[in-house]
N, C-alpha and C. Protein backbone atom coordinates (compact mmCIF):
# COMPACT_ATOMS: atom_id res chain seq x y z
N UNK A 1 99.59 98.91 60.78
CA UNK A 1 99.73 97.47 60.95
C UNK A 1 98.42 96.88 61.46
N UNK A 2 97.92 97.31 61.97
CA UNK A 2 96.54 96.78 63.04
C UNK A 2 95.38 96.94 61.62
N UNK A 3 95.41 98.27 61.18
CA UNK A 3 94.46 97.65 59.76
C UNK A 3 94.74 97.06 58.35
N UNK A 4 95.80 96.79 58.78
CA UNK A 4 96.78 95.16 57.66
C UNK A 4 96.00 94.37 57.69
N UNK A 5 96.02 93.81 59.15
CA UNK A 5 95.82 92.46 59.76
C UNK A 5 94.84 91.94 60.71
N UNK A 6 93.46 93.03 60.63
CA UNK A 6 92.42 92.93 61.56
C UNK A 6 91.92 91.47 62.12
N UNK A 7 92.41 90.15 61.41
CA UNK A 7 92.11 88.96 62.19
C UNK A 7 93.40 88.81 63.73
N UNK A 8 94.68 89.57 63.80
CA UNK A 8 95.45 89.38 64.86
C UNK A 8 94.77 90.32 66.07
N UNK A 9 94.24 91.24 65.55
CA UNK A 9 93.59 92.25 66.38
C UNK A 9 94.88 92.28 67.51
N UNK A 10 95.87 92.92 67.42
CA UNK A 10 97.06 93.77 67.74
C UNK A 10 96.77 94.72 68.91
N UNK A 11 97.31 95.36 69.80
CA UNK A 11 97.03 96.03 70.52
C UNK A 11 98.10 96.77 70.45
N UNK A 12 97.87 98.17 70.48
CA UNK A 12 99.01 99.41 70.39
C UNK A 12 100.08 99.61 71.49
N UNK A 13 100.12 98.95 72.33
CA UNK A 13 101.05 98.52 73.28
C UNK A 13 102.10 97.57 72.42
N UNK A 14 101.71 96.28 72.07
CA UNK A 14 102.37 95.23 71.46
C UNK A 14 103.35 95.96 70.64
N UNK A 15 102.44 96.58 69.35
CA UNK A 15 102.86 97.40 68.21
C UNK A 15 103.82 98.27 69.10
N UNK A 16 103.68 99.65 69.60
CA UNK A 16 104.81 100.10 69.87
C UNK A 16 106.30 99.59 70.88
N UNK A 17 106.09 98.35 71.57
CA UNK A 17 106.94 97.81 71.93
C UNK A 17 107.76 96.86 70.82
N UNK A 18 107.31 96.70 69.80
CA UNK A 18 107.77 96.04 68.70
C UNK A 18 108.84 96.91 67.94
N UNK A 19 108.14 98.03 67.95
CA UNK A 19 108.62 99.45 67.29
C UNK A 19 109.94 100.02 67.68
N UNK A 20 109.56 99.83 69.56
CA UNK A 20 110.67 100.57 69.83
C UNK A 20 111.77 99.12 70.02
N UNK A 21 111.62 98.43 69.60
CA UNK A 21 112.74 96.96 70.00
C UNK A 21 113.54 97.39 68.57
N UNK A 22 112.70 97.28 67.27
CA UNK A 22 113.48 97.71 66.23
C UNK A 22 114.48 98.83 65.75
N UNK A 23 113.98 99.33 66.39
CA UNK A 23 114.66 100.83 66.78
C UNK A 23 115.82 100.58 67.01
N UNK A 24 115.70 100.12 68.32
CA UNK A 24 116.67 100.10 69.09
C UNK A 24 117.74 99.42 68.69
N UNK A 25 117.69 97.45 68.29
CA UNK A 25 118.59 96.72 67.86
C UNK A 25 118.29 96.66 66.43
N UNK A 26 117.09 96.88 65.83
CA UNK A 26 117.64 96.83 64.08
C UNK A 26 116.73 95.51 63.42
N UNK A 27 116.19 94.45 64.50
CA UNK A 27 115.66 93.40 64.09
C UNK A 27 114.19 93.12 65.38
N UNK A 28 113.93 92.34 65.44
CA UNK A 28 112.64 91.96 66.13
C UNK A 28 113.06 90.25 66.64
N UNK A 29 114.39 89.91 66.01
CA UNK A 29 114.37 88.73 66.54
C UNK A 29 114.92 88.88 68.33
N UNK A 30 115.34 87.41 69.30
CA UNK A 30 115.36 87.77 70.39
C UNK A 30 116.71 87.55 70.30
N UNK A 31 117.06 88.73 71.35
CA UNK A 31 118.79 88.96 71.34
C UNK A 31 119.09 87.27 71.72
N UNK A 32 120.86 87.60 71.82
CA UNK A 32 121.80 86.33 72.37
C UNK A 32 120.90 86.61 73.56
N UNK A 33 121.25 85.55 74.67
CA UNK A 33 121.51 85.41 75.94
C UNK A 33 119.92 86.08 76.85
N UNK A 34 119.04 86.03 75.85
CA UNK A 34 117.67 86.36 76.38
C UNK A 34 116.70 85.44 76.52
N UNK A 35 117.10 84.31 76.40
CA UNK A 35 116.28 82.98 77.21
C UNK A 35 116.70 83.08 78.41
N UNK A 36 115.60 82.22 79.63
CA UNK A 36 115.65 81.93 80.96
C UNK A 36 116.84 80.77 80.88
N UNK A 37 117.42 81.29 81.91
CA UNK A 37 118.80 80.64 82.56
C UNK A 37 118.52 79.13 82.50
N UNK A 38 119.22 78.49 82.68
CA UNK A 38 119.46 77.06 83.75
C UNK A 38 119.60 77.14 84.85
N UNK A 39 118.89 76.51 85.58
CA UNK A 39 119.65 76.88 87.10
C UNK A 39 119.69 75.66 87.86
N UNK A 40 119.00 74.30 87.28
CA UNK A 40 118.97 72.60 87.46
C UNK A 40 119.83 71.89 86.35
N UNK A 41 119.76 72.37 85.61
CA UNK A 41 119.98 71.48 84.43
C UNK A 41 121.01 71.79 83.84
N UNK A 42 122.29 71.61 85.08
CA UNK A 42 123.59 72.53 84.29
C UNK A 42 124.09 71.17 83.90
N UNK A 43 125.49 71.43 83.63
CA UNK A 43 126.47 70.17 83.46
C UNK A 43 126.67 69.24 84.75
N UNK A 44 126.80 70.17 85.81
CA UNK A 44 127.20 69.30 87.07
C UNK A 44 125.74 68.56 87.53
N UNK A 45 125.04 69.06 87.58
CA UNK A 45 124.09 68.07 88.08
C UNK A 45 123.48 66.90 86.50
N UNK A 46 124.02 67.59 85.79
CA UNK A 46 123.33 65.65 84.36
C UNK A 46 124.50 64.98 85.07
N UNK A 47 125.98 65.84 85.04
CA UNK A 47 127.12 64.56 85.65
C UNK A 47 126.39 63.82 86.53
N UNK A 48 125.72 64.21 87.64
CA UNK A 48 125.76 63.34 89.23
C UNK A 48 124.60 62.42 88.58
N UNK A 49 123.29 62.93 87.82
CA UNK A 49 122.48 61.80 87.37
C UNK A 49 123.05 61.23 86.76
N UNK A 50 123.67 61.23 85.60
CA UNK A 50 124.14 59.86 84.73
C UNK A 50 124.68 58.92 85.94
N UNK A 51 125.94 59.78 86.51
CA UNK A 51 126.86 58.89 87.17
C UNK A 51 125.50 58.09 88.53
N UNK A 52 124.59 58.27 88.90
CA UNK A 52 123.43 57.46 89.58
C UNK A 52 122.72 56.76 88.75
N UNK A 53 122.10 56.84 87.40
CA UNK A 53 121.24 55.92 86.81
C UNK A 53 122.38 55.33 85.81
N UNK A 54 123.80 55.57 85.42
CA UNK A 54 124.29 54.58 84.90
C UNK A 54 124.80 53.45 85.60
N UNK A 55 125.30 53.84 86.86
CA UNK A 55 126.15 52.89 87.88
C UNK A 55 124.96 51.84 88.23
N UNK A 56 123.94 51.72 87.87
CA UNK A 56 122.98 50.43 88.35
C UNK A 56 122.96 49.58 87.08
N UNK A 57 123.90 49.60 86.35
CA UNK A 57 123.28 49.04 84.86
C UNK A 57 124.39 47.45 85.40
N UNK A 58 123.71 46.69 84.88
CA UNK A 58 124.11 45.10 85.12
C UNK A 58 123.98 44.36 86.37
N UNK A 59 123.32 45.35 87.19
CA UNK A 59 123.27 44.77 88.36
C UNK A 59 122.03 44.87 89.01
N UNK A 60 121.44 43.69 89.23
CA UNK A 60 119.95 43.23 89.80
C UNK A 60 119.81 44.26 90.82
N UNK A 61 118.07 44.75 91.02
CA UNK A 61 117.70 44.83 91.72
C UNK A 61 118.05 46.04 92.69
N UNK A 62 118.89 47.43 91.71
CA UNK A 62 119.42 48.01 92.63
C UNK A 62 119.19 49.04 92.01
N UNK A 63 118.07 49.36 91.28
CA UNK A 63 117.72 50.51 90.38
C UNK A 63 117.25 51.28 91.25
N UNK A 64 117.23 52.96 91.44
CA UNK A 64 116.39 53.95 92.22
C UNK A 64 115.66 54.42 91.15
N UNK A 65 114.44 54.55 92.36
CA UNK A 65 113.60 55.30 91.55
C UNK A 65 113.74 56.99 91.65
N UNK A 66 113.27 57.85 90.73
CA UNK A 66 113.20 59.44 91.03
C UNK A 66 113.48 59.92 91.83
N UNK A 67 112.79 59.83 92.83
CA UNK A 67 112.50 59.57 93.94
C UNK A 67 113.44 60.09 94.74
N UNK A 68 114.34 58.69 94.72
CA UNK A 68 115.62 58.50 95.78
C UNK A 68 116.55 59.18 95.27
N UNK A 69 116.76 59.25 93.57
CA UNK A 69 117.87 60.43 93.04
C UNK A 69 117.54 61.85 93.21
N UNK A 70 116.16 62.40 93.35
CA UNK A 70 116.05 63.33 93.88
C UNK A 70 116.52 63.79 95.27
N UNK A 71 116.37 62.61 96.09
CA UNK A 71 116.92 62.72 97.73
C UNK A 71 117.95 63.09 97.80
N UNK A 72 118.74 61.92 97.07
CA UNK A 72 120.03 61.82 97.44
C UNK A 72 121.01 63.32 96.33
N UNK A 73 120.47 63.94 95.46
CA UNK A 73 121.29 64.93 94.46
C UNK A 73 120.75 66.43 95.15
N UNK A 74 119.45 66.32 95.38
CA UNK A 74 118.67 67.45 95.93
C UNK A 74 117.97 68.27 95.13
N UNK A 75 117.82 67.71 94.09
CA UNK A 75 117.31 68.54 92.56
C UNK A 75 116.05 67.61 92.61
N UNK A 76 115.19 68.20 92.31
CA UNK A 76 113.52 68.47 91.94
C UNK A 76 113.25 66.82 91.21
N UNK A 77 112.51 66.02 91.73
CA UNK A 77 111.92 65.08 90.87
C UNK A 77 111.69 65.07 89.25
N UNK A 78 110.55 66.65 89.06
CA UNK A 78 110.90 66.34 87.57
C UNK A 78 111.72 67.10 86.98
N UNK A 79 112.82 67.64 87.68
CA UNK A 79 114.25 68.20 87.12
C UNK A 79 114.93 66.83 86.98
N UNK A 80 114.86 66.03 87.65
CA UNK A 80 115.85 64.74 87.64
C UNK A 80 115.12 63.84 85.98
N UNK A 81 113.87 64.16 86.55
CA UNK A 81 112.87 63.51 84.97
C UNK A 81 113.57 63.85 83.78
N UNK A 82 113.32 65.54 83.42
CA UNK A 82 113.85 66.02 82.45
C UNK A 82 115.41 65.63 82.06
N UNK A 83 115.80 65.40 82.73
CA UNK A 83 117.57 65.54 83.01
C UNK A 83 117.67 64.07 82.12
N UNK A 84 116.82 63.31 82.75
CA UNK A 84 116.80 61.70 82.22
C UNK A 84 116.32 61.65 80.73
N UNK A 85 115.44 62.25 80.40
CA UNK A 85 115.02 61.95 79.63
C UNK A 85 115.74 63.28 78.24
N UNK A 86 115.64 64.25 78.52
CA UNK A 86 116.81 65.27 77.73
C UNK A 86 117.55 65.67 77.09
N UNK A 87 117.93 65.32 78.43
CA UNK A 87 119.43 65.67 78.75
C UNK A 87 120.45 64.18 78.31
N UNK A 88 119.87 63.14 78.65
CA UNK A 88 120.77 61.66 79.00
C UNK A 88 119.79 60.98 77.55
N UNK A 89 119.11 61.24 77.16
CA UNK A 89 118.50 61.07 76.08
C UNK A 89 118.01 59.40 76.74
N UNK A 90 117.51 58.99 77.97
CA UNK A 90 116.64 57.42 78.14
C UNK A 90 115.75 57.54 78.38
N UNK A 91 115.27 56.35 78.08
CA UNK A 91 113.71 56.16 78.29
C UNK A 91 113.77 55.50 79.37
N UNK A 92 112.35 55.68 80.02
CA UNK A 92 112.21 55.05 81.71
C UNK A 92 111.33 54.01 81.42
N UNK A 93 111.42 52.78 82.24
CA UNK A 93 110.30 52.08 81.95
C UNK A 93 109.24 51.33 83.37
N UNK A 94 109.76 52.44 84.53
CA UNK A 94 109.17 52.05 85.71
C UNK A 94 107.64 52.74 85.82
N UNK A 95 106.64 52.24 86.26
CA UNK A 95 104.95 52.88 85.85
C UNK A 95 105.55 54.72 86.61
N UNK A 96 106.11 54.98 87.91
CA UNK A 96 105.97 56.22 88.74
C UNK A 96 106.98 56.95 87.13
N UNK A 97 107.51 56.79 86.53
CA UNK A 97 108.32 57.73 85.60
C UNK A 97 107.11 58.38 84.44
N UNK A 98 105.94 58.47 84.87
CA UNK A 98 104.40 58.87 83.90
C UNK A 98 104.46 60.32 84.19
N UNK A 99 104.99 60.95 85.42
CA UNK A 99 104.95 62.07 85.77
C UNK A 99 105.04 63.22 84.29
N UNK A 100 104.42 64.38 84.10
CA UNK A 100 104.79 65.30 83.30
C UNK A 100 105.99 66.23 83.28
N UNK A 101 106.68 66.06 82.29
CA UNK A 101 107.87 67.24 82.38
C UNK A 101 107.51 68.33 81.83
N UNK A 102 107.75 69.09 82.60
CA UNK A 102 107.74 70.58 82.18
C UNK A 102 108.87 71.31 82.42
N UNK A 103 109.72 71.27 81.14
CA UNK A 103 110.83 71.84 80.97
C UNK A 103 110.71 72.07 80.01
């Protein structure tokens, strides 16, 4: 394989961990249930955000920012970001919502 493809320049580690994955299950794709967990971004905590950034809708002046839904839920600023934007599928239109998500 490594003199197939001399532009990937492969390392015999890679290759035999590839080798022995096939072996083993038959394919190279990634099993079920072998992505990183959730551990913010379950159901119960999008519930508590929606139920905080929907309950301000029609009513002046009583919007929180990140910020304060982070305070008040206890989940990570840009876990609350992601969650908003995601998860709840909205767009923010306050300047502090510029932050980067990395999720």
């Amino acid at each position: 394989m490594m003199r197939e493809s001399p532009p990937r320049q492969w390392k015999n580690s890679t290759l035999n961990d590839l080798i022995r994955k096939i072996d083993k299950i038959g394919s190279a794709d990634p099993t079920a249930g072998s992505d990183r967990l959730r551990s913010v971004r379950t159901q119960e905590n999008i519930y508590v955000v929606e139920e905080l950034v929907c309950s301000q809708e029609g009513q002046l002046r009583t919007t929180k920012s990140p910020t304060e839904i982070a305070r008040e839920t206890g989940i990570s600023r840009s876990s609350v970001l992601c969650i908003v934007k995601k998860d709840l599928q909205l767009k923010t239109f306050r300047i502090f919502f510029r932050a980067k998500c990395n999720c």
